[in-house]
Protein backbone atom coordinates (compact mmCIF):
# COMPACT_ATOMS: atom_id res chain seq x y z
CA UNK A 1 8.42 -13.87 0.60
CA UNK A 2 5.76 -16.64 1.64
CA UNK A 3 5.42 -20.15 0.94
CA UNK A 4 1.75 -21.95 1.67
CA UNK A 5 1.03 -25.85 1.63
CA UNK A 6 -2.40 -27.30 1.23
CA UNK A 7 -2.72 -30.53 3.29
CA UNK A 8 0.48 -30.34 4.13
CA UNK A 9 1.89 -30.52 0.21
CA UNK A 10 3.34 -27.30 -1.18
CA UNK A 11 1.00 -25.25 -3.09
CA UNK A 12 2.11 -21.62 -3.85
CA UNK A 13 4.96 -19.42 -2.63
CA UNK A 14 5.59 -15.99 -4.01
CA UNK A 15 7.81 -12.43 -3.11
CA UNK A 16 7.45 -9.15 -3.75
CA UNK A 17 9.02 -5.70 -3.51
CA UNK A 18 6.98 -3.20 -2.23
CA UNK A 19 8.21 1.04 -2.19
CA UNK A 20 6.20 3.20 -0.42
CA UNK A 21 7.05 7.41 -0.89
CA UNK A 22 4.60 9.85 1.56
CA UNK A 23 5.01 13.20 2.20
CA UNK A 24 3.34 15.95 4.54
CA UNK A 25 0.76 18.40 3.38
CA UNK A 26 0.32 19.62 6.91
CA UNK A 27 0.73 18.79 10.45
CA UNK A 28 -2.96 16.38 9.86
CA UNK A 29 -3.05 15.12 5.91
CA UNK A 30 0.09 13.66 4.43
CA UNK A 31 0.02 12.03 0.88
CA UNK A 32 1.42 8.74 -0.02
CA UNK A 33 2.15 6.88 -3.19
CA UNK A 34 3.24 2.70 -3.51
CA UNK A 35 4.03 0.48 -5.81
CA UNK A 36 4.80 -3.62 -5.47
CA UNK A 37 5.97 -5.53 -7.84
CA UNK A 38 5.94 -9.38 -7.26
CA UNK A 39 5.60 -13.03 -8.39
CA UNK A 40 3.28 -16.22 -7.50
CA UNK A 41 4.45 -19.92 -8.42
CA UNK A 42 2.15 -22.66 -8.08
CA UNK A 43 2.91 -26.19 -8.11
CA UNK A 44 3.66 -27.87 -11.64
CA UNK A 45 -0.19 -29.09 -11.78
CA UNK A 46 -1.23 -25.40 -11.45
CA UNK A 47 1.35 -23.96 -13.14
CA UNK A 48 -1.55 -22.16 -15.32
CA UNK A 49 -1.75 -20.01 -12.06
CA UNK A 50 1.49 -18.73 -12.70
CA UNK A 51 1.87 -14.85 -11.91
CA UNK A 52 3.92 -11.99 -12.28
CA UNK A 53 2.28 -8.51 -10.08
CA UNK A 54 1.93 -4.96 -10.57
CA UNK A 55 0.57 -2.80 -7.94
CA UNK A 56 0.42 0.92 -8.03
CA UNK A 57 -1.44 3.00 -5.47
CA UNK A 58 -1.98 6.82 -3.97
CA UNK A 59 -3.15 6.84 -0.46
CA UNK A 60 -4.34 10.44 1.99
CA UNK A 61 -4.35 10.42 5.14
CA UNK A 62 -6.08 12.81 7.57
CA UNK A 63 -5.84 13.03 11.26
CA UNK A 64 -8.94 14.98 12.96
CA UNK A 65 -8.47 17.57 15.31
CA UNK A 66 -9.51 17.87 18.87
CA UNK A 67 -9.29 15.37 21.64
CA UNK A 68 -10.53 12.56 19.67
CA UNK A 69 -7.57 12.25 17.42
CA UNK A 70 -9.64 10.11 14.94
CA UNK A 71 -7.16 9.21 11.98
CA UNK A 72 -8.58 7.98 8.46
CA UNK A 73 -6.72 6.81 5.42
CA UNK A 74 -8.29 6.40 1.68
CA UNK A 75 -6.52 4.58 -0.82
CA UNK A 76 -6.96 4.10 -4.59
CA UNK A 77 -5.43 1.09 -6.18
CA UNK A 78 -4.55 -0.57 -9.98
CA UNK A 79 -2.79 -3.39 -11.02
CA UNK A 80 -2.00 -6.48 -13.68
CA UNK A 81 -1.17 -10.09 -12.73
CA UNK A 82 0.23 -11.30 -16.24
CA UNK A 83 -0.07 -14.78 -16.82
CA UNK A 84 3.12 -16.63 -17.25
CA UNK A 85 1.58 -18.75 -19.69
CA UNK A 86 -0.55 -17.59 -22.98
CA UNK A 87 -3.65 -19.45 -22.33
CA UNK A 88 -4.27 -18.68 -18.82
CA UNK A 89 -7.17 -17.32 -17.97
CA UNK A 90 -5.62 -16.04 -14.42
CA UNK A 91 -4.23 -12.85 -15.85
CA UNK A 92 -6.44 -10.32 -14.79
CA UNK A 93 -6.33 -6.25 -14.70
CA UNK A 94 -8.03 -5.10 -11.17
CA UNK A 95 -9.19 -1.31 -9.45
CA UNK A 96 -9.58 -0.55 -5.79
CA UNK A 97 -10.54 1.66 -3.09
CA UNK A 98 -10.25 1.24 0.86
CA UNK A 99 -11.37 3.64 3.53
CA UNK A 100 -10.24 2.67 6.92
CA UNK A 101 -10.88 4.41 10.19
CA UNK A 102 -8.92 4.47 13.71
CA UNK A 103 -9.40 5.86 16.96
CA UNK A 104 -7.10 5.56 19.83
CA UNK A 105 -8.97 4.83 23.09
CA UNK A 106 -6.17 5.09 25.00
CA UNK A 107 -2.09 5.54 24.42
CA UNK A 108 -2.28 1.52 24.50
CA UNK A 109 -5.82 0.79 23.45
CA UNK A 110 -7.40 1.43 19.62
CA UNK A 111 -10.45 0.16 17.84
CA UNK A 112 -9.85 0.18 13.99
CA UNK A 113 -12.45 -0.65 10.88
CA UNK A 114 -11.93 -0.54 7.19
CA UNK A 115 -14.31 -0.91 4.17
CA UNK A 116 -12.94 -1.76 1.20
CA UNK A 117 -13.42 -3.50 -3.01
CA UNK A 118 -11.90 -4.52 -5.43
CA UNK A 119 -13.29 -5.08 -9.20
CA UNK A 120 -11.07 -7.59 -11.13
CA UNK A 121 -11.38 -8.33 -15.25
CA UNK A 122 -9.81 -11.70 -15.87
CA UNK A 123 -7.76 -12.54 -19.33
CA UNK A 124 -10.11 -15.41 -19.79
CA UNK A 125 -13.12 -17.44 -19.64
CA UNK A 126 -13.78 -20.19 -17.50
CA UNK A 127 -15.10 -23.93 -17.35
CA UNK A 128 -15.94 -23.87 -20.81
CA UNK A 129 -17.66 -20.17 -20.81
CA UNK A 130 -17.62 -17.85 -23.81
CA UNK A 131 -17.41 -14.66 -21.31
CA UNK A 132 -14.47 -13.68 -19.15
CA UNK A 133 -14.66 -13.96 -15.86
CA UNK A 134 -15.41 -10.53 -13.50
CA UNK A 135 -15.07 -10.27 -9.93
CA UNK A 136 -15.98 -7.71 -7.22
CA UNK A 137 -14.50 -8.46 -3.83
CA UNK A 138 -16.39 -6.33 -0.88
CA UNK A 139 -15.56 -7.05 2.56
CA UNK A 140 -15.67 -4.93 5.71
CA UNK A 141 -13.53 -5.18 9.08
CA UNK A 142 -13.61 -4.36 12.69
CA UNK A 143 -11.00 -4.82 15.80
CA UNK A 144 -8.88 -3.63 18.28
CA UNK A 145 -5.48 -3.50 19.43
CA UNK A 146 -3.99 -3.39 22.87
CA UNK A 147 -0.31 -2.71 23.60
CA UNK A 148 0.43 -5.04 26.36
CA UNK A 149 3.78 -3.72 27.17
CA UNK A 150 6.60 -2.31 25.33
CA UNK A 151 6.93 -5.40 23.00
CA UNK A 152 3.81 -7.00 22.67
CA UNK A 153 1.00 -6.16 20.15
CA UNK A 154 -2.22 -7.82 20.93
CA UNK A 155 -5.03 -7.31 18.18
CA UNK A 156 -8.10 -9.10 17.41
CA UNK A 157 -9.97 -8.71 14.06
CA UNK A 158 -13.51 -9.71 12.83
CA UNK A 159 -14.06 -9.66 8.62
CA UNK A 160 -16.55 -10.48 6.39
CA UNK A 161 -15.91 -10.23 2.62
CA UNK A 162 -17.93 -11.14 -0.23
CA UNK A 163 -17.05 -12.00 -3.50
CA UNK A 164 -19.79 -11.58 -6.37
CA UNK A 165 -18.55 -13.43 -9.68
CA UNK A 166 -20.45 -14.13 -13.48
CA UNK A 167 -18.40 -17.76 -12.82
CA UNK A 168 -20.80 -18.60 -10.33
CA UNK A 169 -17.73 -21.52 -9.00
CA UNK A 170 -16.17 -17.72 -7.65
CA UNK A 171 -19.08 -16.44 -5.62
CA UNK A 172 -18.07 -17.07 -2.02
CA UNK A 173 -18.72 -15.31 1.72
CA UNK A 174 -15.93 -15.66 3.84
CA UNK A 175 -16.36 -14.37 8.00
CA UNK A 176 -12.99 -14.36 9.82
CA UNK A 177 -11.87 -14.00 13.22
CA UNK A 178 -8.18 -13.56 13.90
CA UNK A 179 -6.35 -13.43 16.83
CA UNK A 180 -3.02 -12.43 16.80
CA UNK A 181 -0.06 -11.65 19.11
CA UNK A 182 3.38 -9.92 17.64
CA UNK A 183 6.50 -9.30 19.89
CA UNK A 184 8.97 -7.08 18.42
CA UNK A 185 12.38 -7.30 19.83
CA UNK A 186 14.72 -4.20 19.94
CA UNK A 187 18.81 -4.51 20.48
């Protein structure tokens, strides 16, 4: 469950329920299948933004022999955000594949990348076109992640995604940097 404001008014919160079943093949490839299911509320002006999710994906992961111990997972994904109202053009039906890489430095150390896209095929047209709208979301990432101690996770990411739309409003390049720190407490 989230909750997000925009200039400090409330603009969307949403939950989900996400399974996740994996299994073994061997002692280095294990299969994995997920599914979330979830909802997004806007506020009442954008209640045309209105949500419910479907997310179903198969994932394999392989772990490479030898000292290296390079792991790498793929992952296929489909879903369907269905519109709460009729005439929203915010429904969409979207495909996806990631590939992400990790290799552990050291027993506290690992650098990490991923590749990934997503095409998307919206219910509707927008601002008055007669086509609906199409979006493919491509964005790469790099980072790291150093285990200080026991209970804190240090990890520092650098992304750039791109998103090519026919809605040319939609087009956008977006280069992150995050910085986070995560303590997990144990009784």
């Amino acid at each position: 469950m989230y909750t997000a404001d925009v200039d400090g008014q409330f603009n969307n919160e949403g939950i989900n329920l996400t399974g996740q079943y994996s299994f073994n093949l061997s002692a280095s490839n294990q299969l994995g299948a997920f599914v979330r299911l979830g909802q997004v509320d806007y506020a009442t002006d954008f209640d045309a933004k209105d949500i419910d999710q479907g997310l179903l994906g198969f994932s394999w992961s392989h772990v490479f022999g030898g000292e290296s111990r390079i792991s790498s997972v793929l992952a296929l994904l489909g879903g369907r955000d269905e519109a709460h109202q009729a005439s929203s053009p915010f429904g969409r039906d979207y495909t996806g594949a990631r590939i992400s890489l990790a290799y552990p430095v050291t027993h506290r150390f690992n650098l990490f990348t991923s590749l990934g896209t997503t095409s998307s095929e919206y219910d509707g047209a927008f601002f008055g076109s007669n086509i609906n709208r199409e979006d493919t979301l491509d964005d790469v990432s790099i980072g790291a992640s150093w285990r200080a101690n026991k209970t804190w996770l240090l990890r520092m990411v650098l992304s750039q995604a791109d998103n090519t739309s026919n809605t040319d409003i939609y087009d956008f390049d977006r280069t992150q940097i995050m910085l986070t720190a995560r303590s997990e407490f144990a009784p």
